[in-house]
Structures are given as structure tokens and as C-alpha cells.
PDB file of N, CA and C in Angstrom:
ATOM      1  N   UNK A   1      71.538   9.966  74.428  1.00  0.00           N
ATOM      2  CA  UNK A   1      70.993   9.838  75.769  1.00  0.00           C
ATOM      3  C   UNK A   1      70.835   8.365  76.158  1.00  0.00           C
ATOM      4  N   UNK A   2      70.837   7.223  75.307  1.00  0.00           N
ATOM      5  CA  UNK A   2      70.856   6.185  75.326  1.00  0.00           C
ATOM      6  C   UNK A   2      71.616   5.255  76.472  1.00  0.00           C
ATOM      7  N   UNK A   3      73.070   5.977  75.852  1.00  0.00           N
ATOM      8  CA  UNK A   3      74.147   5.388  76.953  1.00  0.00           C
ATOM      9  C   UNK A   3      74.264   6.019  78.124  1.00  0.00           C
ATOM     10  N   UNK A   4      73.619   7.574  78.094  1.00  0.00           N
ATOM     11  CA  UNK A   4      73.713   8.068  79.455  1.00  0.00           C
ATOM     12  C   UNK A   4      72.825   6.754  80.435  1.00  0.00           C
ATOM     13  N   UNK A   5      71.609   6.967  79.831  1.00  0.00           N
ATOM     14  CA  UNK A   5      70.729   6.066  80.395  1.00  0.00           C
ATOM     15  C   UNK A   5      71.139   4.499  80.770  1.00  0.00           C
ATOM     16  N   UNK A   6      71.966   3.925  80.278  1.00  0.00           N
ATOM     17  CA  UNK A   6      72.484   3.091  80.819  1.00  0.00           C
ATOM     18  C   UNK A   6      73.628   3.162  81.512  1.00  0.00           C
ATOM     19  N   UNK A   7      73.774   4.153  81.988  1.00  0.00           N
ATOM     20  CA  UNK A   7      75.163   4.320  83.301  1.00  0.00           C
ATOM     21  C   UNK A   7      76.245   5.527  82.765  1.00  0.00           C
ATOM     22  N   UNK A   8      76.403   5.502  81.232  1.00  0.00           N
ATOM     23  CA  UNK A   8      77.484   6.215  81.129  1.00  0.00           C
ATOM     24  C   UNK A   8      77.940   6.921  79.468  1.00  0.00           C
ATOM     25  N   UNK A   9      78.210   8.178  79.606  1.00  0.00           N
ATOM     26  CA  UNK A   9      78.176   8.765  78.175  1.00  0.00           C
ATOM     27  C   UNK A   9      79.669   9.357  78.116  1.00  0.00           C
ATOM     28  N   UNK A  10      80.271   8.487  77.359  1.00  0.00           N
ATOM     29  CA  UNK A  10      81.508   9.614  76.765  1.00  0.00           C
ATOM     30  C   UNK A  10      81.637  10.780  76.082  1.00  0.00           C
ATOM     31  N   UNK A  11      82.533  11.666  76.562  1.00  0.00           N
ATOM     32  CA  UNK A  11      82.653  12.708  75.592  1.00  0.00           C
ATOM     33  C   UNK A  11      82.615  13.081  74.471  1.00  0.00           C
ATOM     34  N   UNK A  12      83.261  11.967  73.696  1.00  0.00           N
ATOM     35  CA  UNK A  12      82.746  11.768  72.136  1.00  0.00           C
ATOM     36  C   UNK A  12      81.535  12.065  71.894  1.00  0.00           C
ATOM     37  N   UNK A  13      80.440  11.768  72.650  1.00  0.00           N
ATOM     38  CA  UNK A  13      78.927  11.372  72.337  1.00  0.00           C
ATOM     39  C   UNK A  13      78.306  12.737  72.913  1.00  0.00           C
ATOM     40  N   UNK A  14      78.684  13.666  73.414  1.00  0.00           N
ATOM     41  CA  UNK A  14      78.457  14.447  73.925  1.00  0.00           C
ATOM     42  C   UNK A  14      77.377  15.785  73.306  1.00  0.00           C
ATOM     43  N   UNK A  15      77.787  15.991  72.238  1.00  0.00           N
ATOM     44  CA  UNK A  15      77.030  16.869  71.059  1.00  0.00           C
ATOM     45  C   UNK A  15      75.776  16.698  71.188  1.00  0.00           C
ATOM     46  N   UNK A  16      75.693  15.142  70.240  1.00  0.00           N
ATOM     47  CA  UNK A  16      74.679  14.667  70.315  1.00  0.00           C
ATOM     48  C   UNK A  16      73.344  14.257  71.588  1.00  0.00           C
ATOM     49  N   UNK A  17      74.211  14.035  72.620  1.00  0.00           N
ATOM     50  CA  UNK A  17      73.646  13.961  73.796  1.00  0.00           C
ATOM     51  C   UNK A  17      72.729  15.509  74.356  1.00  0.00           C
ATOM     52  N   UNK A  18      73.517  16.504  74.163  1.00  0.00           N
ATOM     53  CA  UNK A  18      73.323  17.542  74.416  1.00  0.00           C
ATOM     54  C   UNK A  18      71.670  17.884  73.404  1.00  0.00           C
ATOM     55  N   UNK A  19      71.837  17.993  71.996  1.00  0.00           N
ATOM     56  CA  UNK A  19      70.715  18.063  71.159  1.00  0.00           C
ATOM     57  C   UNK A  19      69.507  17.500  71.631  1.00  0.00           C
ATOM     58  N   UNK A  20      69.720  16.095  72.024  1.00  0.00           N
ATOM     59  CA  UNK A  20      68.684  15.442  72.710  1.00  0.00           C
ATOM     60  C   UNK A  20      68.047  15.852  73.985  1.00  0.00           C
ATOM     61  N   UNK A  21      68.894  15.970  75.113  1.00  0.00           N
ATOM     62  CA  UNK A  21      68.478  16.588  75.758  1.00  0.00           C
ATOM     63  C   UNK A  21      67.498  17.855  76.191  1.00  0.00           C
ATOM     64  N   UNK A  22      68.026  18.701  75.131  1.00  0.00           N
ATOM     65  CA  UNK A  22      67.073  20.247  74.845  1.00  0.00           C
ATOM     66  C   UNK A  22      66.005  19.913  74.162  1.00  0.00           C
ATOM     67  N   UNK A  23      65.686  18.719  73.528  1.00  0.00           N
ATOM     68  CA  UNK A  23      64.797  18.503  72.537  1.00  0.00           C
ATOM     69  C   UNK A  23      64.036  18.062  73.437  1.00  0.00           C
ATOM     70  N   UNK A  24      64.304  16.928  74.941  1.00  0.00           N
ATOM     71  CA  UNK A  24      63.801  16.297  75.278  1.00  0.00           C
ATOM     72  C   UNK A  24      62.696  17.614  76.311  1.00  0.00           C
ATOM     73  N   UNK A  25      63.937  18.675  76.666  1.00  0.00           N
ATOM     74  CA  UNK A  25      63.312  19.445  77.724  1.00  0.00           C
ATOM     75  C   UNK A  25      62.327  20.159  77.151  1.00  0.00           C
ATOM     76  N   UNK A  26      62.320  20.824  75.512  1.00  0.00           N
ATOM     77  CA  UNK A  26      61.035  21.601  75.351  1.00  0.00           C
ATOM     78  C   UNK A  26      59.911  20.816  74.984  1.00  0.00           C
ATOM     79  N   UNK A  27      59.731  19.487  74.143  1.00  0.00           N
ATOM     80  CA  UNK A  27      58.737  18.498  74.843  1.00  0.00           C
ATOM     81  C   UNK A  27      58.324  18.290  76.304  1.00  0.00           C
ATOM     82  N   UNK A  28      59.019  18.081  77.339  1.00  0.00           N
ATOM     83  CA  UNK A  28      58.509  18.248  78.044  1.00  0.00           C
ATOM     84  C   UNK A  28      57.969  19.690  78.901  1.00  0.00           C
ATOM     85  N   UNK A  29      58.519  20.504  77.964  1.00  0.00           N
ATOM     86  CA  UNK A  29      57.559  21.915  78.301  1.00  0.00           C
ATOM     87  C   UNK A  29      56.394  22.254  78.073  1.00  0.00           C
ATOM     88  N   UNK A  30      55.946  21.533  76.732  1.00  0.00           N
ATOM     89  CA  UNK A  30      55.048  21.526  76.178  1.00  0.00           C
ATOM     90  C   UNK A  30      53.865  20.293  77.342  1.00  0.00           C
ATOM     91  N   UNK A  31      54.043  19.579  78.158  1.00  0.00           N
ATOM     92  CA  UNK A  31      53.303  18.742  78.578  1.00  0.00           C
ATOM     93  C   UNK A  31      52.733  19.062  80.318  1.00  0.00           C
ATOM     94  N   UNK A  32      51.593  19.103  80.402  1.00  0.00           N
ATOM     95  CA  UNK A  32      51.153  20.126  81.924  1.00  0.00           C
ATOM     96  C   UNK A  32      51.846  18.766  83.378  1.00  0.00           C
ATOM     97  N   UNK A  33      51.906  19.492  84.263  1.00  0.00           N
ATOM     98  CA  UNK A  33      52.057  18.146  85.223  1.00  0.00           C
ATOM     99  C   UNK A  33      51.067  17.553  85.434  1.00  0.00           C
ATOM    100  N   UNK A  34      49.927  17.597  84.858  1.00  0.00           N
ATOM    101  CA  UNK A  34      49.129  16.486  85.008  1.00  0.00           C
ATOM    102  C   UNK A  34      49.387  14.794  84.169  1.00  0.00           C
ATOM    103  N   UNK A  35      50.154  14.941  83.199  1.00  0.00           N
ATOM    104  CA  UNK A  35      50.704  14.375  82.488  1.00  0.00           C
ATOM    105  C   UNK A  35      51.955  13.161  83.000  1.00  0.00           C
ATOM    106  N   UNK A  36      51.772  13.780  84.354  1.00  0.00           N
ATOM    107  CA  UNK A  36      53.117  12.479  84.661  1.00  0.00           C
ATOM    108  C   UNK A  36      52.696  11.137  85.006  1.00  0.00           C
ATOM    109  N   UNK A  37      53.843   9.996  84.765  1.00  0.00           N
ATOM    110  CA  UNK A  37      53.765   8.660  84.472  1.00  0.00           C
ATOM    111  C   UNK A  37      54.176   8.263  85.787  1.00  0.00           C
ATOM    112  N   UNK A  38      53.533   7.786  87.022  1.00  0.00           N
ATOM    113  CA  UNK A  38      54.236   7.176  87.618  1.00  0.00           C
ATOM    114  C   UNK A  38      54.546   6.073  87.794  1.00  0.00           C
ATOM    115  N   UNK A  39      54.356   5.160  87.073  1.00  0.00           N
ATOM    116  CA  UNK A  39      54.561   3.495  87.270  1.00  0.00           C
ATOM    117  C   UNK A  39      54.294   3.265  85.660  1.00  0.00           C
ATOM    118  N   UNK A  40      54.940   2.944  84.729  1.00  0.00           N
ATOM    119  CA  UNK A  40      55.065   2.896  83.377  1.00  0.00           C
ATOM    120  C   UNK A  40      54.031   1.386  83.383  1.00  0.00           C
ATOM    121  N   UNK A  41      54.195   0.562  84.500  1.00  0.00           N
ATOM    122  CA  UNK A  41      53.679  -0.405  83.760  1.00  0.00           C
ATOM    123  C   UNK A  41      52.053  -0.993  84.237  1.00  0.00           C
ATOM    124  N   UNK A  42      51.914   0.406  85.214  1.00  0.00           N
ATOM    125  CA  UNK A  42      50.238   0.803  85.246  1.00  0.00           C
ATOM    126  C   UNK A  42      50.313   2.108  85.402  1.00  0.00           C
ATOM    127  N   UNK A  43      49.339   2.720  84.138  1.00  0.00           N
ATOM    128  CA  UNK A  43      49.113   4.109  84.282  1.00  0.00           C
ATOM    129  C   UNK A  43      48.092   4.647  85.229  1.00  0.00           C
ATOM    130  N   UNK A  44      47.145   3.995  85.902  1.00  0.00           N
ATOM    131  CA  UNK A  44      46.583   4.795  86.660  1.00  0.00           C
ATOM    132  C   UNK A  44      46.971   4.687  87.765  1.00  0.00           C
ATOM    133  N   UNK A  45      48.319   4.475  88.736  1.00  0.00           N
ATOM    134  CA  UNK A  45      49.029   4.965  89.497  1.00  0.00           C
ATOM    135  C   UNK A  45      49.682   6.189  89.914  1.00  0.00           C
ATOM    136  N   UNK A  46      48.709   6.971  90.717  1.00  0.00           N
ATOM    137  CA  UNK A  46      49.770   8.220  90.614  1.00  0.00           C
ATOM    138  C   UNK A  46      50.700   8.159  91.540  1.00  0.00           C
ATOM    139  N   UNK A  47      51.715   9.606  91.812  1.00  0.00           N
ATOM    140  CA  UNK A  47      52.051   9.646  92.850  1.00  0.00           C
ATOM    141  C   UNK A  47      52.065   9.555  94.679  1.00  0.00           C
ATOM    142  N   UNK A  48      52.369   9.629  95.325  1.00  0.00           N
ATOM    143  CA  UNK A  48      52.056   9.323  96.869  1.00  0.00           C
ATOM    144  C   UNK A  48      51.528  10.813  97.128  1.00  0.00           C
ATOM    145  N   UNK A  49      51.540  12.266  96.806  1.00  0.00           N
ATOM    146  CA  UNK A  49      51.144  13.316  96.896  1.00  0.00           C
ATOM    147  C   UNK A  49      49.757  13.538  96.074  1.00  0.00           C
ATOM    148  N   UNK A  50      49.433  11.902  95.217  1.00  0.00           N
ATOM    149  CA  UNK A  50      47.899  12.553  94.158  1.00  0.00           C
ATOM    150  C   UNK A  50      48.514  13.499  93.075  1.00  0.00           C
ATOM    151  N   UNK A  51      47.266  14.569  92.786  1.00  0.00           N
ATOM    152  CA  UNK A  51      47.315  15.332  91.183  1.00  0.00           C
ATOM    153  C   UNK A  51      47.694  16.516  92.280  1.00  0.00           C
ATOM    154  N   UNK A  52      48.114  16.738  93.684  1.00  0.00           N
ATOM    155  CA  UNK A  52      48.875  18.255  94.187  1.00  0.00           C
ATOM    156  C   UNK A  52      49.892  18.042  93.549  1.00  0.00           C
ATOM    157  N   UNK A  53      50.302  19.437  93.078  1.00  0.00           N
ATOM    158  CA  UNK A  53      51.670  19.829  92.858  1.00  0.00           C
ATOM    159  C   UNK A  53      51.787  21.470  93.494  1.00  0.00           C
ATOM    160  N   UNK A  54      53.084  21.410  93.699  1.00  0.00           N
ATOM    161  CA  UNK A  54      53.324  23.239  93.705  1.00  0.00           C
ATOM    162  C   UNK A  54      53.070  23.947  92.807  1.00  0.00           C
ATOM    163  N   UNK A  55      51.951  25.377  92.516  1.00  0.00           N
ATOM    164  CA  UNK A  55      51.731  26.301  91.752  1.00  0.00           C
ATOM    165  C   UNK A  55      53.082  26.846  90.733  1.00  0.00           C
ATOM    166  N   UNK A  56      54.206  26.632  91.073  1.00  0.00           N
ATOM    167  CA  UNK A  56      55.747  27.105  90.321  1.00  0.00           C
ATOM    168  C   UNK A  56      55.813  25.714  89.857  1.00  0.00           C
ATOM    169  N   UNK A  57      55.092  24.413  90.182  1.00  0.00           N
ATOM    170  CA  UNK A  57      54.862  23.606  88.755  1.00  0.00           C
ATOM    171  C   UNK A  57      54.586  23.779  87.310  1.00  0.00           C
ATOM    172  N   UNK A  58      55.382  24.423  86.127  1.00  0.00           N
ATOM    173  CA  UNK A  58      53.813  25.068  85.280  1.00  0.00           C
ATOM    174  C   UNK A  58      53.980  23.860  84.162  1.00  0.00           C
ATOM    175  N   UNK A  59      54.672  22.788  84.593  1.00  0.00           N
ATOM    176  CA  UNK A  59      55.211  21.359  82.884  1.00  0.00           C
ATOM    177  C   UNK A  59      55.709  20.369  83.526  1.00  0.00           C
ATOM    178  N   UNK A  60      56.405  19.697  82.823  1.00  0.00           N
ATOM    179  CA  UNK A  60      56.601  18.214  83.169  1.00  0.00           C
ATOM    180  C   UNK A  60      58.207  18.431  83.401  1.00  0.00           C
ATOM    181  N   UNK A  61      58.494  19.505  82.461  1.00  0.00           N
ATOM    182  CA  UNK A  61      60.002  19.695  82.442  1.00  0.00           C
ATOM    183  C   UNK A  61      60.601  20.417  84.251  1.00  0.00           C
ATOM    184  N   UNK A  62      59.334  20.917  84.823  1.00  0.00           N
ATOM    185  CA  UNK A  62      60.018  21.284  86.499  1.00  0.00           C
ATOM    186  C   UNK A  62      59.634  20.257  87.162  1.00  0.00           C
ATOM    187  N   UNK A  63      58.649  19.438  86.560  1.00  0.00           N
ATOM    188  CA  UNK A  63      57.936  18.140  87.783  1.00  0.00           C
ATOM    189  C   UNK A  63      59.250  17.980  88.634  1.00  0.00           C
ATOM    190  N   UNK A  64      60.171  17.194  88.458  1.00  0.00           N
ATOM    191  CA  UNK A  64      61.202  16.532  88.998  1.00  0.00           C
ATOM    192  C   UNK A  64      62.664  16.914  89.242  1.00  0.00           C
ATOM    193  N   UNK A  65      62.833  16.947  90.920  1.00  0.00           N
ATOM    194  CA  UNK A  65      64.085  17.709  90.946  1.00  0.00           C
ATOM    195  C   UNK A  65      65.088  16.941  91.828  1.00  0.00           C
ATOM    196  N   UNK A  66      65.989  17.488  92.363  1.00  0.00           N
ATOM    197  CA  UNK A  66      67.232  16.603  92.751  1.00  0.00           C
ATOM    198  C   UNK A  66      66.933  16.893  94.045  1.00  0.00           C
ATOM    199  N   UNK A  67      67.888  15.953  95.334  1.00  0.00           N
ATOM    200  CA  UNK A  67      67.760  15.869  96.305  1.00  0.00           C
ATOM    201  C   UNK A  67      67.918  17.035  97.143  1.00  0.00           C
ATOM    202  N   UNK A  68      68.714  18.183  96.434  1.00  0.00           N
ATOM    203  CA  UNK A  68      69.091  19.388  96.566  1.00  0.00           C
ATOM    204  C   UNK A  68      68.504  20.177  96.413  1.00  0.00           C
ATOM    205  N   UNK A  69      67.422  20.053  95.468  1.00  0.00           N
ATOM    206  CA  UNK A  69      66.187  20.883  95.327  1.00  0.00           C
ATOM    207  C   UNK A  69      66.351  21.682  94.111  1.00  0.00           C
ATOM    208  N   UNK A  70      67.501  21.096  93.083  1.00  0.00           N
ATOM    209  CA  UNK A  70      67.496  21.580  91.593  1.00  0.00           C
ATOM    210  C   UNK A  70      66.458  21.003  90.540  1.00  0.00           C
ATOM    211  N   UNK A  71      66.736  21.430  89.529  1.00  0.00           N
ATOM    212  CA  UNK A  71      65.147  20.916  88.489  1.00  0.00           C
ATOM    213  C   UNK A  71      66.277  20.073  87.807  1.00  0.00           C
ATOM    214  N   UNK A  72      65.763  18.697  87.449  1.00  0.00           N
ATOM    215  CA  UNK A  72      66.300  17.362  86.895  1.00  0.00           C
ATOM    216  C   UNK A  72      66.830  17.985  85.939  1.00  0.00           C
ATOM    217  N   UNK A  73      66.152  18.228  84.600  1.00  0.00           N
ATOM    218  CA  UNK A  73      66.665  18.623  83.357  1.00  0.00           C
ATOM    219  C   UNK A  73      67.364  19.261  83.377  1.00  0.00           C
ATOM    220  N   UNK A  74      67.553  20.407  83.875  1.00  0.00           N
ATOM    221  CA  UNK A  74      68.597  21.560  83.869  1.00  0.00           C
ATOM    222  C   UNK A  74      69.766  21.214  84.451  1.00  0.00           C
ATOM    223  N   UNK A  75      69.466  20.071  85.410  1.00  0.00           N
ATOM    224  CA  UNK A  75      71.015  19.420  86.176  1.00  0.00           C
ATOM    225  C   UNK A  75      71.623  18.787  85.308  1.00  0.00           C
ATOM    226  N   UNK A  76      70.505  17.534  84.716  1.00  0.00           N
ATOM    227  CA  UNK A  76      70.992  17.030  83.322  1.00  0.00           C
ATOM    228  C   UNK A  76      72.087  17.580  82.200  1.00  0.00           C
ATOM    229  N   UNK A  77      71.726  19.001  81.903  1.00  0.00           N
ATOM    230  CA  UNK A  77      71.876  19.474  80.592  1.00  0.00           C
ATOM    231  C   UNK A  77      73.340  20.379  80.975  1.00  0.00           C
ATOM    232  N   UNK A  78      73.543  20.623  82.241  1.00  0.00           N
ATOM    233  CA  UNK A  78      74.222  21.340  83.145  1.00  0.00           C
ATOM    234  C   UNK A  78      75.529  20.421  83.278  1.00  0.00           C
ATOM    235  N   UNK A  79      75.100  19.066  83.757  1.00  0.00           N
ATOM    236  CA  UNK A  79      76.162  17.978  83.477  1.00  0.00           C
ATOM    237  C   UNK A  79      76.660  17.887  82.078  1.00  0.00           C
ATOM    238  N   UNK A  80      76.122  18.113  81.012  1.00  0.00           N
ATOM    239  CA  UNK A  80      76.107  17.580  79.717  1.00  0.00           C
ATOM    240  C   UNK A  80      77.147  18.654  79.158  1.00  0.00           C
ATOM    241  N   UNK A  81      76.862  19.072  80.153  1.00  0.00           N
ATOM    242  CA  UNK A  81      77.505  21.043  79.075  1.00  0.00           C
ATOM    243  C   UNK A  81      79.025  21.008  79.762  1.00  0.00           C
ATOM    244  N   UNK A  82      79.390  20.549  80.937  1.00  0.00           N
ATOM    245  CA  UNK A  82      80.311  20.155  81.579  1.00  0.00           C
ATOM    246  C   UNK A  82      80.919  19.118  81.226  1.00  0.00           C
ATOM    247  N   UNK A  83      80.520  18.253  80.672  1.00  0.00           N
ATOM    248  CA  UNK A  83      81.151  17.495  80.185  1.00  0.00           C
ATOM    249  C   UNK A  83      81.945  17.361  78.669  1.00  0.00           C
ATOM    250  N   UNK A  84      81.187  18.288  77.705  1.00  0.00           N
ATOM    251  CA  UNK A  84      81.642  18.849  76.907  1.00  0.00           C
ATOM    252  C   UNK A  84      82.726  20.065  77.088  1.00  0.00           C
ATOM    253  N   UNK A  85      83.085  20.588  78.292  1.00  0.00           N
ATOM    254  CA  UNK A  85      83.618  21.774  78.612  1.00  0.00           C
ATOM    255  C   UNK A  85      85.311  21.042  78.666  1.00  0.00           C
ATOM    256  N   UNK A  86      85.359  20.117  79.836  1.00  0.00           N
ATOM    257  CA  UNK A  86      86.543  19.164  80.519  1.00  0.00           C
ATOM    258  C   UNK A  86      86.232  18.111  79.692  1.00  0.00           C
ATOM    259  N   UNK A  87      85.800  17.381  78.937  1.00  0.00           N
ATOM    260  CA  UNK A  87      86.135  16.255  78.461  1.00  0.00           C
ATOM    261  C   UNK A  87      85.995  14.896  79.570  1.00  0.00           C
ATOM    262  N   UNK A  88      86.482  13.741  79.245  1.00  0.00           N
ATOM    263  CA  UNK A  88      86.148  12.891  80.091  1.00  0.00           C
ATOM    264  C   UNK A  88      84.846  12.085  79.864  1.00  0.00           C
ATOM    265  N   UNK A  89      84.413  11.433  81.006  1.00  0.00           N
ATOM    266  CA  UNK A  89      83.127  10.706  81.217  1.00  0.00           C
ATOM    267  C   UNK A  89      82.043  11.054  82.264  1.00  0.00           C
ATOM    268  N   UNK A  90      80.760  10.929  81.811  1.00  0.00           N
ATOM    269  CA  UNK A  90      79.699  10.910  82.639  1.00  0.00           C
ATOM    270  C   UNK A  90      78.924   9.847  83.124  1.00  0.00           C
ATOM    271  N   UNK A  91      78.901   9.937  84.464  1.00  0.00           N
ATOM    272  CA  UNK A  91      78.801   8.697  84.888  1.00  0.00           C
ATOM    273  C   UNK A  91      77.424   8.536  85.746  1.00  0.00           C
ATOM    274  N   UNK A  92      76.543   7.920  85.950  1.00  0.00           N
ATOM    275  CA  UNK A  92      75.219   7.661  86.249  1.00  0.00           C
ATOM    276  C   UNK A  92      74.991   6.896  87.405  1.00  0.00           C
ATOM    277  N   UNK A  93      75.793   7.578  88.765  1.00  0.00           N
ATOM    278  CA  UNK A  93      75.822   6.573  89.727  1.00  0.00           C
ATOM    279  C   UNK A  93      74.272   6.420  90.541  1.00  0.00           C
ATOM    280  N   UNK A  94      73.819   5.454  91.078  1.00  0.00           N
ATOM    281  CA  UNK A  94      72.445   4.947  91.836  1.00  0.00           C
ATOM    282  C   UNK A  94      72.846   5.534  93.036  1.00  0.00           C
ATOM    283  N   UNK A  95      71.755   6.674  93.849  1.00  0.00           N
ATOM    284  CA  UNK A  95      72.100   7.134  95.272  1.00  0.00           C
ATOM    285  C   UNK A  95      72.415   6.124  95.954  1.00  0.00           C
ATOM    286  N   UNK A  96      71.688   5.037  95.931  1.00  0.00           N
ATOM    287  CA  UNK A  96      71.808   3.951  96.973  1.00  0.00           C
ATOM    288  C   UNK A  96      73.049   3.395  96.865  1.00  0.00           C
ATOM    289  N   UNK A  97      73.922   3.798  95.910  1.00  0.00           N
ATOM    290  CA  UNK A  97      75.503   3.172  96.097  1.00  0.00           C
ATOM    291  C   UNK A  97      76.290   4.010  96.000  1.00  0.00           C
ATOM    292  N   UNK A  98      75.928   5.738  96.471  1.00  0.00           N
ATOM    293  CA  UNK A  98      76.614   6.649  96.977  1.00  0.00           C
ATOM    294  C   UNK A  98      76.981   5.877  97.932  1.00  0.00           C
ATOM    295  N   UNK A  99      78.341   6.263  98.770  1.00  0.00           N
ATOM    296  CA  UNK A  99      78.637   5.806 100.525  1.00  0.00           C
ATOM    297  C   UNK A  99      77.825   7.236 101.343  1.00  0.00           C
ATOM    298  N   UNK A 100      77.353   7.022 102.166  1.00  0.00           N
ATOM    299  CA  UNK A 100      77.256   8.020 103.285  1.00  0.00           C
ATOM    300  C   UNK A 100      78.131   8.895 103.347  1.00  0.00           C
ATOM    301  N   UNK A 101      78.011  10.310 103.191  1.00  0.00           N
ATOM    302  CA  UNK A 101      78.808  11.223 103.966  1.00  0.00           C
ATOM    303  C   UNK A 101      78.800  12.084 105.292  1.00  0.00           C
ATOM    304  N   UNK A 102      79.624  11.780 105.973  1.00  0.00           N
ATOM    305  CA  UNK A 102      79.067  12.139 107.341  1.00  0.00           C
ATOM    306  C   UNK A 102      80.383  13.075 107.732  1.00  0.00           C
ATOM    307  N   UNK A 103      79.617  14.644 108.002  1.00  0.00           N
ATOM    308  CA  UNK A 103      80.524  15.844 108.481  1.00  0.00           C
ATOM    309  C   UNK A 103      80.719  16.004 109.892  1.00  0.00           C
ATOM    310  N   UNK A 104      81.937  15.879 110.406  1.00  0.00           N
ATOM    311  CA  UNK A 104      82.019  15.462 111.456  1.00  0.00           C
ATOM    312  C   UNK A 104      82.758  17.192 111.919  1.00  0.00           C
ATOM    313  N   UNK A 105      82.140  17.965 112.664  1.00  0.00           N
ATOM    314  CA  UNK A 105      82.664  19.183 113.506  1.00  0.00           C
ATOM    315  C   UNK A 105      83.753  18.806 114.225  1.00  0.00           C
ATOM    316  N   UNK A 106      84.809  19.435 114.227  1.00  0.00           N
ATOM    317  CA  UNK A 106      86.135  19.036 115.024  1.00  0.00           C
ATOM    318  C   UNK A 106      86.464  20.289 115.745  1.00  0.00           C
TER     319      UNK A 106
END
């Protein structure tokens, strides 16, 4: 998960990536959402919402989801499993250097 975390995990590494991952998600099953970190380098910062969360919160492992409204980890592990499937590379792009997509009705 190392190199995922820095931008990019080859297929080779993939196994292993995968192990980690599941390891990482039932630790964080084990941890309530009260438990989340929002600013690593002051902990008593919470979020802009406070200690609310949604009741279908029940761990740390649903805290956080994608712009789409999927649960992080499972997208994670979902990528991971795909990538082991096709081979290739996984790649860790920053939204902010997505380009815009704009659907234009014709």
C-alpha cells in the first residue's frame, strides 16, 4: 500500500497490496466513527460537520466515501481486485488534476 500511497502500484505488487488492504479495512471496522483523525498534526480538530455522522455510520471503515457516494475502502479494494484481474498499473490521480468533464446535449 506504500506505493499505492505514493501515486502508483504495479501489478506485480498487487497480492500483497490486496492483503493489506483487507487487513487495513477490518481494523478499521473494529474502530467507532468517533475515532476519526482530522488534521494528523492537531488532534483536537474535528471535522466541519463536528461528532454528527449518519446513523448507517457504524466504523471508521464507512466514515469516508467517494464523490459518487461509494465507501473509500471498498472502492480501494475494488480497484485492487481489478487490477489483479487485467494486469497493468494503478494509478493515484489528485481530483484537482482531473480536467473537467463537461456533457454537452446535442
Amino acid at each position: 500500500m506504500g506505493k499505492l500511497y505514493q501515486g502508483s502500484l504495479p501489478s506485480r505488487d498487487v497480492e500483497a497490496a490486496i492483503l493489506e488492504a483487507q487487513a487495513i479495512k477490518n481494523g478499521l471496522n473494529k474502530l467507532g466513527p468517533d475515532k476519526v483523525v482530522w488534521d494528523i498534526n492537531d488532534l483536537s480538530l474535528l471535522p466541519p460537520w463536528g461528532t454528527f455522522v449518519g446513523p448507517h455510520i457504524k466504523s471508521m471503515a464507512g466514515y469516508f466515501v467517494t464523490t459518487t457516494g461509494r465507501n473509500l475502502v471498498d472502492e480501494i479494494v475494488d480497484n485492487l481486485e481489478s487490477l489483479k484481474e487485467f494486469g497493468g498499473t494503478l494509478d493515484i490521480i489528485s481530483y484537482d488534476k482531473v480536467p473537467f468533464f463537461e456533457h454537452k446535449n446535442n
